[in-house]
C-alpha atoms as a PDB file:
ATOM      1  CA  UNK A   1      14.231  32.122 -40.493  1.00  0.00           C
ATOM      2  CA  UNK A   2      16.375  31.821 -37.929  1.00  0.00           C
ATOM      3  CA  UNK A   3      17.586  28.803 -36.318  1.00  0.00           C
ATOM      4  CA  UNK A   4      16.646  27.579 -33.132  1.00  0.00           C
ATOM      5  CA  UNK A   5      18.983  27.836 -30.079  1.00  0.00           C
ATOM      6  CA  UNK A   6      20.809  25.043 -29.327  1.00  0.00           C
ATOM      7  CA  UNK A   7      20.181  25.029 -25.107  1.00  0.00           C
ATOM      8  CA  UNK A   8      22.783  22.822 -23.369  1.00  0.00           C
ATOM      9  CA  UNK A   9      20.865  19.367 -21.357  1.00  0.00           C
ATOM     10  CA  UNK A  10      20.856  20.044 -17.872  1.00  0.00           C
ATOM     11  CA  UNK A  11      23.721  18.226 -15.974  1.00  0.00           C
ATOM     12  CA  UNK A  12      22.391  14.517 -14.327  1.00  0.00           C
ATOM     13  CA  UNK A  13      21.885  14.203 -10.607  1.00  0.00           C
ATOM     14  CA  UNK A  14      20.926  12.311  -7.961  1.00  0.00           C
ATOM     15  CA  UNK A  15      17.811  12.561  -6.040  1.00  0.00           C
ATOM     16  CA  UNK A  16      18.088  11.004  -2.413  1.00  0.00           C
ATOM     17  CA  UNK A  17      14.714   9.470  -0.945  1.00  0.00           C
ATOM     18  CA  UNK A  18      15.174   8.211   2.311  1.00  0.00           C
ATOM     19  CA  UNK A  19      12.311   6.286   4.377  1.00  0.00           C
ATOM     20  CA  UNK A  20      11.670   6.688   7.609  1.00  0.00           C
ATOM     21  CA  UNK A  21      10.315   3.735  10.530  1.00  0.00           C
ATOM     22  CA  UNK A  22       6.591   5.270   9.165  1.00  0.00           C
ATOM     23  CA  UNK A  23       8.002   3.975   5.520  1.00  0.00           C
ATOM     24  CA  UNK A  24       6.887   7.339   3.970  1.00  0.00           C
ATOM     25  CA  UNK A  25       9.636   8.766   2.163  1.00  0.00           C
ATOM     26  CA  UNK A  26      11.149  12.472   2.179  1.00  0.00           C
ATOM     27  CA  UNK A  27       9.978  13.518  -0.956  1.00  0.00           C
ATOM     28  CA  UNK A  28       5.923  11.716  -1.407  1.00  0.00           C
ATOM     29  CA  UNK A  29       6.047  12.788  -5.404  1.00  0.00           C
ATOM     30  CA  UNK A  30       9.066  13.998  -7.246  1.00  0.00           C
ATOM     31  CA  UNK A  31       9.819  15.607 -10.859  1.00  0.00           C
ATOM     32  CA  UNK A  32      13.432  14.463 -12.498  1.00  0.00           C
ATOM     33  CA  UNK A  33      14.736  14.865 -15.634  1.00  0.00           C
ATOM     34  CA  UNK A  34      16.061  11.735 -17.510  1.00  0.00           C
ATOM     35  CA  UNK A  35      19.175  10.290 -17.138  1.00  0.00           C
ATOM     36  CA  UNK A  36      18.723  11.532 -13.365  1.00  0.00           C
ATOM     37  CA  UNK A  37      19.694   9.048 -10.320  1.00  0.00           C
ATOM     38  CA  UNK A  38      17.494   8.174  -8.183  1.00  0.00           C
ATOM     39  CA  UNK A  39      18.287   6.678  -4.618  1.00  0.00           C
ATOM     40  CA  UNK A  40      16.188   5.424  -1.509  1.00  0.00           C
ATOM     41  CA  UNK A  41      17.442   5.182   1.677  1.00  0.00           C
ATOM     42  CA  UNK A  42      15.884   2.474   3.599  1.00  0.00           C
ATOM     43  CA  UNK A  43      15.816   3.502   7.254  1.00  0.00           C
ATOM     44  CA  UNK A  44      12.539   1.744   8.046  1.00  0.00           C
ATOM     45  CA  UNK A  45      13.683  -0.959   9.873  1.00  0.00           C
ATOM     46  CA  UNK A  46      12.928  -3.658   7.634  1.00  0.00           C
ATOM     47  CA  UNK A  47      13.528  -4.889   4.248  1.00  0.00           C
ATOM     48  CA  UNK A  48      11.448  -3.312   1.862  1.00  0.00           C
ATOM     49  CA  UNK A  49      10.407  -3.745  -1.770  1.00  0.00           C
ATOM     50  CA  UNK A  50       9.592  -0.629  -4.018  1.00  0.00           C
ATOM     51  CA  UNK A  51       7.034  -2.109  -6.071  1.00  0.00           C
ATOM     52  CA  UNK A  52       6.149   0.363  -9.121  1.00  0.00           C
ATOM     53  CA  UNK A  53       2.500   0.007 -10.743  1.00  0.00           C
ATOM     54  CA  UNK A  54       1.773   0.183 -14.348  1.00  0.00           C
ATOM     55  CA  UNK A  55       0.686   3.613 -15.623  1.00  0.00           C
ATOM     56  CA  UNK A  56      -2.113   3.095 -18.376  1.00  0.00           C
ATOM     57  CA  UNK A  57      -0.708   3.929 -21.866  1.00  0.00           C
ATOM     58  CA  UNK A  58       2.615   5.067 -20.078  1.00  0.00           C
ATOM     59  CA  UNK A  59       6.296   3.780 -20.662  1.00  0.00           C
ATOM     60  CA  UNK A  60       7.943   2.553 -17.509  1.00  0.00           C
ATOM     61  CA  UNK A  61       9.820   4.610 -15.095  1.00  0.00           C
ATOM     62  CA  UNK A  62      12.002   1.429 -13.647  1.00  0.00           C
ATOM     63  CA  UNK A  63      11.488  -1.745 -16.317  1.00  0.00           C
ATOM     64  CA  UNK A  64      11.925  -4.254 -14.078  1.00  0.00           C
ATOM     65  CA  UNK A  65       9.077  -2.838 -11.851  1.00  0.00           C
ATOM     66  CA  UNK A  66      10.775  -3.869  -8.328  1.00  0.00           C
ATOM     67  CA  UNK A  67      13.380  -3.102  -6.570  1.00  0.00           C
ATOM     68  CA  UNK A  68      14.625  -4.508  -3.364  1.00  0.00           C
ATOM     69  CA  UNK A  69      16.319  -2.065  -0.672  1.00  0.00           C
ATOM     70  CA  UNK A  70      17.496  -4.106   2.668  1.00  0.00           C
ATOM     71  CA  UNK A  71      17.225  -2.196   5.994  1.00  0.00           C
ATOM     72  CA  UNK A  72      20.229   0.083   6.544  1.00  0.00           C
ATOM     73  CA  UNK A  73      21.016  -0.037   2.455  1.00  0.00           C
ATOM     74  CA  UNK A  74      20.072   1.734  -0.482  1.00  0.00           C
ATOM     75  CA  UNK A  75      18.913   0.955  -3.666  1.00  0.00           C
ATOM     76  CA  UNK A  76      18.669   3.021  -6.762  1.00  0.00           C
ATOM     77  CA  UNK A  77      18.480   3.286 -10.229  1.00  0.00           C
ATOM     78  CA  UNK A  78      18.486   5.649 -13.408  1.00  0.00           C
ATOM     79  CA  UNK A  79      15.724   7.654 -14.799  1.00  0.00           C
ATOM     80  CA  UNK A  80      14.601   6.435 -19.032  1.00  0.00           C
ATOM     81  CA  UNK A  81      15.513   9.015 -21.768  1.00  0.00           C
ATOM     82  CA  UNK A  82      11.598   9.590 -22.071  1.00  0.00           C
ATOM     83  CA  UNK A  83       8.952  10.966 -20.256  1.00  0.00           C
ATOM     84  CA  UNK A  84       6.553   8.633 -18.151  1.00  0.00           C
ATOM     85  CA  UNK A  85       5.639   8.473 -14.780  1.00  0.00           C
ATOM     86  CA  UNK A  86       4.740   6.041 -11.931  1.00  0.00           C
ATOM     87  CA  UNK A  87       3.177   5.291  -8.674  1.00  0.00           C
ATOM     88  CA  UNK A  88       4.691   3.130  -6.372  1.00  0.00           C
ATOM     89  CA  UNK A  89       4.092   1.245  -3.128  1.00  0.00           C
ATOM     90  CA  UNK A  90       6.123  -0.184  -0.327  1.00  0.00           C
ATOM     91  CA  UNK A  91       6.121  -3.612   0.915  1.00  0.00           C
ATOM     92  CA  UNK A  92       7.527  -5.683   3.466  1.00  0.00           C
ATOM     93  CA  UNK A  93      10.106  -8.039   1.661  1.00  0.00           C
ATOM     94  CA  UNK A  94      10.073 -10.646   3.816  1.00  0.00           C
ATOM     95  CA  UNK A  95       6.217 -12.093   3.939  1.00  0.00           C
ATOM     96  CA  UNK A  96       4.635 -14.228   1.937  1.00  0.00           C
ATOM     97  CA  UNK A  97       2.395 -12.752   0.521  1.00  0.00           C
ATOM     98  CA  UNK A  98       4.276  -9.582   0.602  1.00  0.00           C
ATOM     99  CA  UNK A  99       2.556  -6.705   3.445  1.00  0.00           C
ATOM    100  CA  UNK A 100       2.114  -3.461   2.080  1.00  0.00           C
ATOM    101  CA  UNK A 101       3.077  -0.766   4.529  1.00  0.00           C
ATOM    102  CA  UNK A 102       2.532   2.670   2.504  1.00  0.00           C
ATOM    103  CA  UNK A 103       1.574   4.252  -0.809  1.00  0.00           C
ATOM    104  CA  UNK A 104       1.126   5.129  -3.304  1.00  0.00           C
ATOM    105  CA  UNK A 105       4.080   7.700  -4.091  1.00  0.00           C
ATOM    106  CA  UNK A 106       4.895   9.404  -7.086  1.00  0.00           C
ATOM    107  CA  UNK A 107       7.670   9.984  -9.507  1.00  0.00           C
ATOM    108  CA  UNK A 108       7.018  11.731 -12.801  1.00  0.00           C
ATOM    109  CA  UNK A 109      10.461  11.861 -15.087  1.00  0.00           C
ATOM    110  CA  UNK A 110      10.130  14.917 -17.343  1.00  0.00           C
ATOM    111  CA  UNK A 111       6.497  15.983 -18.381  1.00  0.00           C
ATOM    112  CA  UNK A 112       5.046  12.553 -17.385  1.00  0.00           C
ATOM    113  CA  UNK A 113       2.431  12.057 -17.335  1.00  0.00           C
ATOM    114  CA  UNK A 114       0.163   9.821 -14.501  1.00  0.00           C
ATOM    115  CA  UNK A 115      -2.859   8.393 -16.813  1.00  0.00           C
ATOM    116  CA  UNK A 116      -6.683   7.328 -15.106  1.00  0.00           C
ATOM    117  CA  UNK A 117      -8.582   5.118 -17.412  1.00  0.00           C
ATOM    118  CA  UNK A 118     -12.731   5.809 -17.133  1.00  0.00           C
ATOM    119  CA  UNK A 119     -13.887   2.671 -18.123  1.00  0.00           C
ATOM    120  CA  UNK A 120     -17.752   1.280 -17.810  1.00  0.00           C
ATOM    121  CA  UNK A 121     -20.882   3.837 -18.522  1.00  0.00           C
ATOM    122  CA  UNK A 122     -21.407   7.595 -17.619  1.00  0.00           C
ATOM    123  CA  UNK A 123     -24.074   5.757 -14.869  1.00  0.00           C
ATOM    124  CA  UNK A 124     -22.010   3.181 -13.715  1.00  0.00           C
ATOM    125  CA  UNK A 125     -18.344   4.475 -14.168  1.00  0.00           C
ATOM    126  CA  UNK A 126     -14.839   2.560 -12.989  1.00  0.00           C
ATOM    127  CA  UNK A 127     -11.527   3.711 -12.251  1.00  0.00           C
ATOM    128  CA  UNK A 128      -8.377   2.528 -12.771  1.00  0.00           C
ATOM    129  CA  UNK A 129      -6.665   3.173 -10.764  1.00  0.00           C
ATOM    130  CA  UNK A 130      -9.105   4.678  -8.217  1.00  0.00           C
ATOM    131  CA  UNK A 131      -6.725   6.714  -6.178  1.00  0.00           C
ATOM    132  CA  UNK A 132      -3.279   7.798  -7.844  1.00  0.00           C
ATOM    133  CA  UNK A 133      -0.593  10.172  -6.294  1.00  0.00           C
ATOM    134  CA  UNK A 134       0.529  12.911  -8.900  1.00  0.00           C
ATOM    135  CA  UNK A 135       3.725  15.241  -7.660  1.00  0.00           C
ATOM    136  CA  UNK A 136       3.076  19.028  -6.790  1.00  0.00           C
ATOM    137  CA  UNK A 137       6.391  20.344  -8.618  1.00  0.00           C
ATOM    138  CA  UNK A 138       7.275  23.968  -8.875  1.00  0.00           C
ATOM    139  CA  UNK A 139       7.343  26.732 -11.406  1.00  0.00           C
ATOM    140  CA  UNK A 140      11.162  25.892 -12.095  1.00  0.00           C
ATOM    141  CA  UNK A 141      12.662  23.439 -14.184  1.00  0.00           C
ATOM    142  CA  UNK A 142      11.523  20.309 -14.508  1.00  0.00           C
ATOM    143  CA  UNK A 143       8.203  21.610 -13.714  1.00  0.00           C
ATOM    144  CA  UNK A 144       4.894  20.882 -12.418  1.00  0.00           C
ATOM    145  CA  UNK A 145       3.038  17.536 -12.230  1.00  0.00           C
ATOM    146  CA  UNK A 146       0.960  15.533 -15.152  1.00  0.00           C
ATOM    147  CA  UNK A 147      -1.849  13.660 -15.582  1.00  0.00           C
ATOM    148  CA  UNK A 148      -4.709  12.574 -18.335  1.00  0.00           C
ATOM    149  CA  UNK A 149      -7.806  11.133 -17.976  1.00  0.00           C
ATOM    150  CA  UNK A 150      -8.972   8.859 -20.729  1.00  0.00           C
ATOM    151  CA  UNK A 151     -12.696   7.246 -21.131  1.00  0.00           C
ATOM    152  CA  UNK A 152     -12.325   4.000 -23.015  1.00  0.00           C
ATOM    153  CA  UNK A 153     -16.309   3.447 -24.308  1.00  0.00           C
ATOM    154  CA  UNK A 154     -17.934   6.764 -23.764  1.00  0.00           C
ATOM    155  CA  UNK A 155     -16.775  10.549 -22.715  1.00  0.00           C
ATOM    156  CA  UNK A 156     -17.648  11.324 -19.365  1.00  0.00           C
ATOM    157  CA  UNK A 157     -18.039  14.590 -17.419  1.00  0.00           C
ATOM    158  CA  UNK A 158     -15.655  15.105 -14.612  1.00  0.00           C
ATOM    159  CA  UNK A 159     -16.791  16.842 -11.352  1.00  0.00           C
ATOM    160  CA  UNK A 160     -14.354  17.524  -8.710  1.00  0.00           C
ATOM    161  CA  UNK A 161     -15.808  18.149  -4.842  1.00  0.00           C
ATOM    162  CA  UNK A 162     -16.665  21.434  -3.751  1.00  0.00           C
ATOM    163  CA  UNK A 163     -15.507  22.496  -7.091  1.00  0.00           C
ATOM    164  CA  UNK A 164     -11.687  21.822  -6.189  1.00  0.00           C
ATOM    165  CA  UNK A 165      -9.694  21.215  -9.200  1.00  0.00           C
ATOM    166  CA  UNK A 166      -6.225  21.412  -8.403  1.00  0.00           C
ATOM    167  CA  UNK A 167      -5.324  21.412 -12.516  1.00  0.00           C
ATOM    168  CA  UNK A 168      -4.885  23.727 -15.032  1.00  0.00           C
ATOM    169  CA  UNK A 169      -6.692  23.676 -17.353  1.00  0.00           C
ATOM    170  CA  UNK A 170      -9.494  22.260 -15.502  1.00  0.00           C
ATOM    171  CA  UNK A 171     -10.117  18.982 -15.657  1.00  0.00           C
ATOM    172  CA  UNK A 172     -14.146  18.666 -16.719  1.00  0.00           C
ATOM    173  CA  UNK A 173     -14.145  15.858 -18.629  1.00  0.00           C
ATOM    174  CA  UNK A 174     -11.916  12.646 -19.908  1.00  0.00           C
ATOM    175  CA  UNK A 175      -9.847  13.564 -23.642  1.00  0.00           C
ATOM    176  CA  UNK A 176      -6.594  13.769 -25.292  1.00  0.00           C
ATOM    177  CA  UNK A 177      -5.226  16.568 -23.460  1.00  0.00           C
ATOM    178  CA  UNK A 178      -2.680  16.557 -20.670  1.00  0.00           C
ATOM    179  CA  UNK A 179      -3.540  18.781 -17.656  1.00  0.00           C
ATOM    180  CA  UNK A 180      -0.907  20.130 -15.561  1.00  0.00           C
ATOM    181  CA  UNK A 181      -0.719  20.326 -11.247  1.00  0.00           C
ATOM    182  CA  UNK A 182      -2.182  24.562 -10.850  1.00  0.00           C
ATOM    183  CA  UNK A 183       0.766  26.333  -9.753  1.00  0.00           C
ATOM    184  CA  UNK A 184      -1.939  27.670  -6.692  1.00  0.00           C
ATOM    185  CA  UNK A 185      -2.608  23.508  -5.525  1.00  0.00           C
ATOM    186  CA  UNK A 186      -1.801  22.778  -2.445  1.00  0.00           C
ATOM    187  CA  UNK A 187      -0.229  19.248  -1.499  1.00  0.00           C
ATOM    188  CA  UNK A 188      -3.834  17.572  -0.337  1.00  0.00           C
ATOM    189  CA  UNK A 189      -6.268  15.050  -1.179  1.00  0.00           C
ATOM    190  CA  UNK A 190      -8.518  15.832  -4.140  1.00  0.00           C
ATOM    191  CA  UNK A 191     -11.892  13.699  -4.984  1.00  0.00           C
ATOM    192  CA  UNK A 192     -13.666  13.733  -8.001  1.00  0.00           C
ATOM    193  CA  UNK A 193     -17.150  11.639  -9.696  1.00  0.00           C
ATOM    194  CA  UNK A 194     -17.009  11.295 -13.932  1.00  0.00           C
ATOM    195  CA  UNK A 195     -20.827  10.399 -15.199  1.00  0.00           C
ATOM    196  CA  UNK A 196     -23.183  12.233 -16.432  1.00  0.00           C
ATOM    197  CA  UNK A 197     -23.695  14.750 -13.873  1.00  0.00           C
ATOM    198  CA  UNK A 198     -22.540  16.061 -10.230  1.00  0.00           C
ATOM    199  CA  UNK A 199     -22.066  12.953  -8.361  1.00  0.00           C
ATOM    200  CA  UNK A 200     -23.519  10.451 -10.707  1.00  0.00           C
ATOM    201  CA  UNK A 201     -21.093   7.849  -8.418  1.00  0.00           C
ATOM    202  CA  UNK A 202     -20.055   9.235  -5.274  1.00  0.00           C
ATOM    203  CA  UNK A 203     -17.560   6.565  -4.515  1.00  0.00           C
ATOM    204  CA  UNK A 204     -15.834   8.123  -7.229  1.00  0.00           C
ATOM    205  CA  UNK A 205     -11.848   8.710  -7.615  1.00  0.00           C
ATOM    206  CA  UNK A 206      -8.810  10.047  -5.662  1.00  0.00           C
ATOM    207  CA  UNK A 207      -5.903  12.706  -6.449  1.00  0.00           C
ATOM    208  CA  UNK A 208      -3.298  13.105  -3.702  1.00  0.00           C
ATOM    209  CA  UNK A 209      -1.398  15.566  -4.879  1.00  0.00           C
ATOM    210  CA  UNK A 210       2.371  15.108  -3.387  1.00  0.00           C
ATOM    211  CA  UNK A 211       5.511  17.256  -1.959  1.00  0.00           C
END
């Protein structure tokens, strides 16, 4: 048997992020490799935090979970040799409490992926988080984006609005398996209800999928 090619890493680089006076960045959801750089520009007009949330079963993308960007600066730091993922918000970094002023945004390093948790009873289900923000990607190198839905008493059924499930393969109930961003999604807002049938809770959960 033949041995398996030995393919060369791809070469680091550095993904800029600036954020504008409506604090939404360039790029809403992005797909690195590891060892990549990643740098925001903060052009917002204020100090801002980037304050990334904890992702389920996931490793984190940036350990120390914050990182502080004054106005006019930049702050940045270097993608984990492992795949994981992250949502993240931005706050004010000068108010006590701190004022959140946009999210959530993604950034998925490698295959990800973003995890939901179903917790609760296929009658009265919960989400955590109830709305997450999972990158569009591309076809090319480093791909598309990830996410997994995982029930923690019971399996539930998963039923996405007019039938719009922007995964492949579809999402239809919570498991093991990783489902990836459909190469046909557009970047939009997808809802979904996981119970026992069609809208069992409409409050439900939210996908944005990001560009």
């Amino acid at each position: 048997m033949a041995a398996a090619p030995n393919y060369p890493m791809p070469d680091a680089i550095t993904l800029i992020v600036n954020i504008d006076t409506s604090f939404t960045p360039s790029r809403q959801g992005i797909i690195v490799n590891q060892g990549d750089q990643v740098t925001f520009n903060n052009n917002s007009g204020l100090d801002i935090v980037i304050a990334f949330q904890i992702n389920g079963n996931g490793q984190p993308v940036y350990s120390p979970m914050t990182l502080a960007v004054a106005n006019g600066g930049s702050g940045n730091f270097t993608t984990p040799n492992y795949n994981c993922a992250a949502n993240y918000y931005i706050y004010e970094a000068n108010t006590q409490p701190p004022v959140q002023l946009s999210g959530p945004f993604a950034i998925q390093v490698g295959s990800g992926p973003i995890f939901i948790t179903i917790g609760g009873s296929p009658t009265s289900p919960t989400y955590n988080p109830p709305t997450v923000a999972i990158p569009l990607g591309t076809s090319l190198p480093p791909g598309v984006g990830k996410m997994q839905i995982i029930g923690t008493a019971a399996s539930f059924n998963i039923n996405w609005a007019n039938n719009n499930d922007p995964f492949t393969p579809p999402v239809t109930s919570t498991g093991s398996s990783v489902h990836s961003v459909s190469l046909s999604a557009s970047a939009d807002n997808y809802t979904y209800t996981a119970g026992q049938s069609l809208n069992a809770n409409p409050a439900g959960g939210k996908v944005i999928i990001q560009n």
